[in-house]
N, C-alpha and C. Protein backbone atom coordinates (compact mmCIF):
# COMPACT_ATOMS: atom_id res chain seq x y z
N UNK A 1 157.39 98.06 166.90
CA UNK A 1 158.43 97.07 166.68
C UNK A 1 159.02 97.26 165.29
N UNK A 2 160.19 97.27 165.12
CA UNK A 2 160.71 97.42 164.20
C UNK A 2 160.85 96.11 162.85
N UNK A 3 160.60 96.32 161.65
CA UNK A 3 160.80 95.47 160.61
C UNK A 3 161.21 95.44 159.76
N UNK A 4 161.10 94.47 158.33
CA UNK A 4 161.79 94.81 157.56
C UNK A 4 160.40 93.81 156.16
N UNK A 5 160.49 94.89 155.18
CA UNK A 5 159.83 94.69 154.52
C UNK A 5 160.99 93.90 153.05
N UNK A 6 160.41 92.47 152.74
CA UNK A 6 160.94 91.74 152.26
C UNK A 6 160.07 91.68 150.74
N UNK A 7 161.29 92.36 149.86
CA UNK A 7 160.10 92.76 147.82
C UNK A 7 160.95 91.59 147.47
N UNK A 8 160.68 91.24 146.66
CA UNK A 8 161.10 90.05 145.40
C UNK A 8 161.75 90.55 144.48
N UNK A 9 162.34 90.22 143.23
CA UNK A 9 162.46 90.47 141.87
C UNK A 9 160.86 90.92 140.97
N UNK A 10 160.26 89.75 141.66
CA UNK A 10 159.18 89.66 140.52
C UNK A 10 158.03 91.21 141.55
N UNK A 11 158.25 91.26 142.46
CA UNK A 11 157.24 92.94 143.07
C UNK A 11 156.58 92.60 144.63
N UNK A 12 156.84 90.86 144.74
CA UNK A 12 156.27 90.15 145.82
C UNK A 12 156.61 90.90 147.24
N UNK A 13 155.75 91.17 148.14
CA UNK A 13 155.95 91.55 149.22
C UNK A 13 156.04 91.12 150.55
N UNK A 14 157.01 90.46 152.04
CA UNK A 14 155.98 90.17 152.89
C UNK A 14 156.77 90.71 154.02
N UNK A 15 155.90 91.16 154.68
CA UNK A 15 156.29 92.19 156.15
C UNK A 15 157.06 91.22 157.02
N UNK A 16 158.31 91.03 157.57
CA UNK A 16 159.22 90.43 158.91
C UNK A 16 159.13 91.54 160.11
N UNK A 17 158.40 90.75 161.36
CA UNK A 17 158.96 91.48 162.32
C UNK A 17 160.26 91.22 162.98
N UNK A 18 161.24 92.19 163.52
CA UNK A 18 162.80 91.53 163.82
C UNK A 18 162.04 91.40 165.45
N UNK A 19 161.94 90.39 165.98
CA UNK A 19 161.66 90.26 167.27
C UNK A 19 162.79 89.30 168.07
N UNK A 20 163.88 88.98 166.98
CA UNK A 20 165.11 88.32 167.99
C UNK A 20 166.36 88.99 167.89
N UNK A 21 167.12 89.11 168.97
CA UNK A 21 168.77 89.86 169.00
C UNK A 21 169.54 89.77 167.46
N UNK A 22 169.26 88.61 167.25
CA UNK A 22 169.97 88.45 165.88
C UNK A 22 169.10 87.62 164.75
N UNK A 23 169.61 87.85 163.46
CA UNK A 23 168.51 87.45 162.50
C UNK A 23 169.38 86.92 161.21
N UNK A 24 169.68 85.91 160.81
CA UNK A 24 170.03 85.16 159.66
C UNK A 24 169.60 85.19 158.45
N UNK A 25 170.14 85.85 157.43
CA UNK A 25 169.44 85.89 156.40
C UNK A 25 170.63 85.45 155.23
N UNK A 26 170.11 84.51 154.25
CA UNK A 26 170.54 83.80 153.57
C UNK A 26 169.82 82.80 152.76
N UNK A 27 170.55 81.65 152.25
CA UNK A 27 169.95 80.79 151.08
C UNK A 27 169.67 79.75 151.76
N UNK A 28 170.05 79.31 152.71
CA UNK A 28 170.53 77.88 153.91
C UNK A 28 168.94 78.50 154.16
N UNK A 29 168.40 76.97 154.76
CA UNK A 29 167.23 76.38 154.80
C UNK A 29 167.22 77.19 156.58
N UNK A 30 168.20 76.75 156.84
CA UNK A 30 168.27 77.32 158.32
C UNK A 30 168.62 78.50 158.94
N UNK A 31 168.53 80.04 158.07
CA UNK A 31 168.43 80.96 157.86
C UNK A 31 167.10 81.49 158.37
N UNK A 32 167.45 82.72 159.09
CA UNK A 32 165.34 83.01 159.62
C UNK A 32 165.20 83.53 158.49
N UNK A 33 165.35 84.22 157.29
CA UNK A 33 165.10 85.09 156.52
C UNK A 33 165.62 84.02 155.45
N UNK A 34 165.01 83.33 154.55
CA UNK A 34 165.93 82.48 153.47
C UNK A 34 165.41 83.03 152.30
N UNK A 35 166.19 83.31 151.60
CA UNK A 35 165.96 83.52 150.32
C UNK A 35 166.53 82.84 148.82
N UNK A 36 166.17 82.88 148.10
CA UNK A 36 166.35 81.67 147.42
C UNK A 36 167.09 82.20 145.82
N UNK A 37 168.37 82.33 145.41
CA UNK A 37 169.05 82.73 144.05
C UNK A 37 170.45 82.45 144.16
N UNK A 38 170.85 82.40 143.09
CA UNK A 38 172.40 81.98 143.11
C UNK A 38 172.71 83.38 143.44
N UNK A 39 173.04 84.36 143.85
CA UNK A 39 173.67 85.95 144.43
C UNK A 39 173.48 85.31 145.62
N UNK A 40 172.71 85.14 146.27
CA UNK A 40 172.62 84.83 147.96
C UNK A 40 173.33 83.32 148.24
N UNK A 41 173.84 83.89 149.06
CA UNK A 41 175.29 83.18 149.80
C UNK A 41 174.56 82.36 150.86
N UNK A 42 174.86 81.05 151.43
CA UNK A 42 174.06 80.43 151.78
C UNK A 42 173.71 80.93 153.73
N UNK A 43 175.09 81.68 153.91
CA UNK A 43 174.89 82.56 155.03
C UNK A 43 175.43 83.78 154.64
N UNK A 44 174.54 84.92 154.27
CA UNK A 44 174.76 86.04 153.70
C UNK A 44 174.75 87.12 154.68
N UNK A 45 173.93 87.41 155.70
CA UNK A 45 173.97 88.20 155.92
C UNK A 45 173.66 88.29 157.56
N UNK A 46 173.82 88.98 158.79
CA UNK A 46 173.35 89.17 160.23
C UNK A 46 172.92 90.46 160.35
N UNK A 47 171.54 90.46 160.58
CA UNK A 47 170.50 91.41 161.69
C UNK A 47 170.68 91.32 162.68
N UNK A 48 171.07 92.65 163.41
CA UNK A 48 171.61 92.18 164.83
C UNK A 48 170.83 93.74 165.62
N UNK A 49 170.02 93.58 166.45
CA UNK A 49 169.77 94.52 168.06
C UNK A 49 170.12 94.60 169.27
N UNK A 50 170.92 95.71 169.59
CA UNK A 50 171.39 96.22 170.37
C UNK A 50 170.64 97.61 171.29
N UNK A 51 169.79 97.17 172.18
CA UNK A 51 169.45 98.08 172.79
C UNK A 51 168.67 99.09 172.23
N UNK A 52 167.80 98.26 170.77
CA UNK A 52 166.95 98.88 169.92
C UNK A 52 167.45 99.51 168.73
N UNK A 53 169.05 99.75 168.50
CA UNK A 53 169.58 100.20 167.44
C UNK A 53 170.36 98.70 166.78
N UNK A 54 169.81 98.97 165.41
CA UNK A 54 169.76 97.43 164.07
C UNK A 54 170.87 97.69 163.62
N UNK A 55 171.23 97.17 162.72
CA UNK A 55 172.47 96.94 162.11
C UNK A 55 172.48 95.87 161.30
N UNK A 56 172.97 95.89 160.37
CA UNK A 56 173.42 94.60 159.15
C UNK A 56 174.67 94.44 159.24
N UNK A 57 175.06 93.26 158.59
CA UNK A 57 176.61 92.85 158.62
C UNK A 57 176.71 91.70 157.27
N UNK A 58 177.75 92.31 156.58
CA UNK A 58 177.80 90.79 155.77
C UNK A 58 178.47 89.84 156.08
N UNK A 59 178.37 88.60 156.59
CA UNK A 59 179.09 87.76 156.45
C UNK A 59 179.65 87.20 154.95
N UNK A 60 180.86 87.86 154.83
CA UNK A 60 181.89 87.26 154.09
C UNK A 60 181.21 86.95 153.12
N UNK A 61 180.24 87.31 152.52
CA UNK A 61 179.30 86.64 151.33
C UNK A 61 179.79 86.98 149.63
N UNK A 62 179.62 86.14 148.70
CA UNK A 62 180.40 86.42 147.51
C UNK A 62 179.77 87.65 146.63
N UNK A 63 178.65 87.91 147.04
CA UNK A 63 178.11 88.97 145.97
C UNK A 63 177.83 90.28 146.93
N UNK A 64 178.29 90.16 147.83
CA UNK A 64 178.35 91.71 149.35
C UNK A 64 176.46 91.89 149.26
N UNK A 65 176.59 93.05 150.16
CA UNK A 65 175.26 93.36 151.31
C UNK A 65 175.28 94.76 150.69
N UNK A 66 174.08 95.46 150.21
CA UNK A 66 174.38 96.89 149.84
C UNK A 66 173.14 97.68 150.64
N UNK A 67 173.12 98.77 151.16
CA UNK A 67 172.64 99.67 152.04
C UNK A 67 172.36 101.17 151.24
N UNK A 68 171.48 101.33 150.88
CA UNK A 68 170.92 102.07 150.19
C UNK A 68 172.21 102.39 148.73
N UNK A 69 171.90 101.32 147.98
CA UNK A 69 173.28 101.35 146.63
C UNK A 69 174.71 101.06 146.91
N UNK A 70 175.11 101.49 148.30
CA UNK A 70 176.29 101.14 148.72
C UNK A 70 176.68 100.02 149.28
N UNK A 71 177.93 99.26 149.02
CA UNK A 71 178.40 97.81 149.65
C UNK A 71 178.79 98.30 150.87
N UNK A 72 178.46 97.12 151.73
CA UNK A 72 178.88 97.69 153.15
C UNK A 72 179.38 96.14 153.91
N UNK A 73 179.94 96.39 154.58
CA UNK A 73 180.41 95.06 155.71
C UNK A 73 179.98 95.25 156.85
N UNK A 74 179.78 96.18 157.57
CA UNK A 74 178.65 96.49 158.43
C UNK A 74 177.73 97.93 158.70
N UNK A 75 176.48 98.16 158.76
CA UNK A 75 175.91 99.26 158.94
C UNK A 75 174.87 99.29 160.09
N UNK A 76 174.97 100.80 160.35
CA UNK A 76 174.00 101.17 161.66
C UNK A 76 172.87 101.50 160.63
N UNK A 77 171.48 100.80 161.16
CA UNK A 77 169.91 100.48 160.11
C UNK A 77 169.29 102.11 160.57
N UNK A 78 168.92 102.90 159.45
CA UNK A 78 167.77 103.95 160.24
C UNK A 78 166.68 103.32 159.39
N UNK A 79 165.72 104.37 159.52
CA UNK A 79 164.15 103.72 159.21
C UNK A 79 163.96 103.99 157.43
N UNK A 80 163.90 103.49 157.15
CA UNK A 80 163.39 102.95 155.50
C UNK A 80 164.75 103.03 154.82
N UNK A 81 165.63 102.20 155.32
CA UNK A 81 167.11 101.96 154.77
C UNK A 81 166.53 100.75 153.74
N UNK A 82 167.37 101.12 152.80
CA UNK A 82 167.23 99.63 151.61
C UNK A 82 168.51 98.44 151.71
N UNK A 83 168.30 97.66 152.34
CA UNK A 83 169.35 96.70 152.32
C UNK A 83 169.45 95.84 150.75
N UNK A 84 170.07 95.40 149.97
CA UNK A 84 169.65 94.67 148.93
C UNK A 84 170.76 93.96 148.91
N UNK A 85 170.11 92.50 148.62
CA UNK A 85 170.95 91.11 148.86
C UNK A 85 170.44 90.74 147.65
N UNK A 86 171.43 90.09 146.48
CA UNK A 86 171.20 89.59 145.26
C UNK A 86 170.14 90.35 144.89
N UNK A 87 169.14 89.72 144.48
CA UNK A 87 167.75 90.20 143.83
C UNK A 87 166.63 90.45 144.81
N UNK A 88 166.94 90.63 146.02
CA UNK A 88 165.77 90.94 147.05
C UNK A 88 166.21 92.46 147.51
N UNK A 89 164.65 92.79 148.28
CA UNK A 89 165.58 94.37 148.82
C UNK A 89 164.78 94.06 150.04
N UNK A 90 165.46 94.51 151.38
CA UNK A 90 165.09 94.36 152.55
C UNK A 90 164.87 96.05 153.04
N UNK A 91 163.67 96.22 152.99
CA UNK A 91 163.60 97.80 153.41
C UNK A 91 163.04 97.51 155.07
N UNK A 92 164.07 98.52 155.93
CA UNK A 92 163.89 98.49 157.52
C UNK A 92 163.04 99.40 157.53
N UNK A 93 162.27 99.01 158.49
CA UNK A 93 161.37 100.22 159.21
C UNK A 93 161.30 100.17 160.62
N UNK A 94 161.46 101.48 161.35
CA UNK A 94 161.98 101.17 162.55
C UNK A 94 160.48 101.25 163.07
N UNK A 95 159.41 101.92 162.68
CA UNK A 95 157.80 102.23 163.51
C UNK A 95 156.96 101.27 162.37
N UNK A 96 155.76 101.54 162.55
CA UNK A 96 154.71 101.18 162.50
C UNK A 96 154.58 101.97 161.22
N UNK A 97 154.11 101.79 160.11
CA UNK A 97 153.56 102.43 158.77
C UNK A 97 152.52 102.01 158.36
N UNK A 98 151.23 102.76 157.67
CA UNK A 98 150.19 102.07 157.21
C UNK A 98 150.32 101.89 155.87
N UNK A 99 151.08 102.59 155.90
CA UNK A 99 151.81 102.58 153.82
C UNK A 99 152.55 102.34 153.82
N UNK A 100 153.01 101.92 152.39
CA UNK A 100 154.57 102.21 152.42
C UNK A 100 154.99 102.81 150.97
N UNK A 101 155.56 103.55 151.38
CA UNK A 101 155.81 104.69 150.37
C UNK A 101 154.88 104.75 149.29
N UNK A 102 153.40 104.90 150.16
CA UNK A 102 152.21 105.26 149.22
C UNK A 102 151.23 104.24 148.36
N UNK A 103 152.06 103.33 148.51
CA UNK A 103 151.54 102.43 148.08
C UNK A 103 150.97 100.80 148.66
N UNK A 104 150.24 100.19 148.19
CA UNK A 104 149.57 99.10 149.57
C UNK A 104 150.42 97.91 148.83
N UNK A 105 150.99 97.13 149.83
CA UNK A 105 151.67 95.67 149.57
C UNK A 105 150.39 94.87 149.79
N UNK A 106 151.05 94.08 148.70
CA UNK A 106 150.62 92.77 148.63
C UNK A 106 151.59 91.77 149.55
N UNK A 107 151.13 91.28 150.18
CA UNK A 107 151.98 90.44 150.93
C UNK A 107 152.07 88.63 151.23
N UNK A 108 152.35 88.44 150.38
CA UNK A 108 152.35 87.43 149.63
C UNK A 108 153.62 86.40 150.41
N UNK A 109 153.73 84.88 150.34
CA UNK A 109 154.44 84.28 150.68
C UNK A 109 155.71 84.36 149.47
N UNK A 110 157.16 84.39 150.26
CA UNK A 110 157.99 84.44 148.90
C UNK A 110 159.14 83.13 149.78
């Protein structure tokens, strides 16, 4: 199942599995993914699956959605893409990893 590994500013880690068609990520309480800084827009961003291929989208957000350094308004997700929203980085993984890039998370509530 495919996920997305959710780092902090401060190094905090915690594994999301995407297990619904679409996925909300933002500052709004009612966001599946909420994150919490003035950069994040209170509906920032849509995770969306299609027949197993992911994708991000920004909704219209004031500080944009960037995909490995680049701003994007919408992108097709491959596996260890860096999404970064304000001060968080959303790294996708499309399989199963026992590492991640060598190193062991802490996975911590953020």
């Amino acid at each position: 199942m495919a996920k997305v590994i959710l780092i902090t500013s401060e190094g905090r880690a915690k594994q999301i599995e995407l297990e619904s068609p679409q996925i909300t990520v933002g500052r709004s309480g009612q966001s599946d993914i909420v994150l919490h800084g003035i950069q994040v827009s209170r509906a920032h961003a849509l995770l969306t699956s299609n027949q197993g291929v992911f994708s991000v989208r920004d909704l219209d957000s004031s500080n944009g959605t960037f995909v490995n350094g680049l701003q994007v308004q919408r992108h097709k997700l491959r596996h260890q893409d860096v999404i970064r929203i304000g001060d968080y980085e959303l790294r996708f993984l499309e399989r199963d990893v026992t590492a991640f890039s060598g190193q062991a998370l802490s996975l911590a509530k953020v």
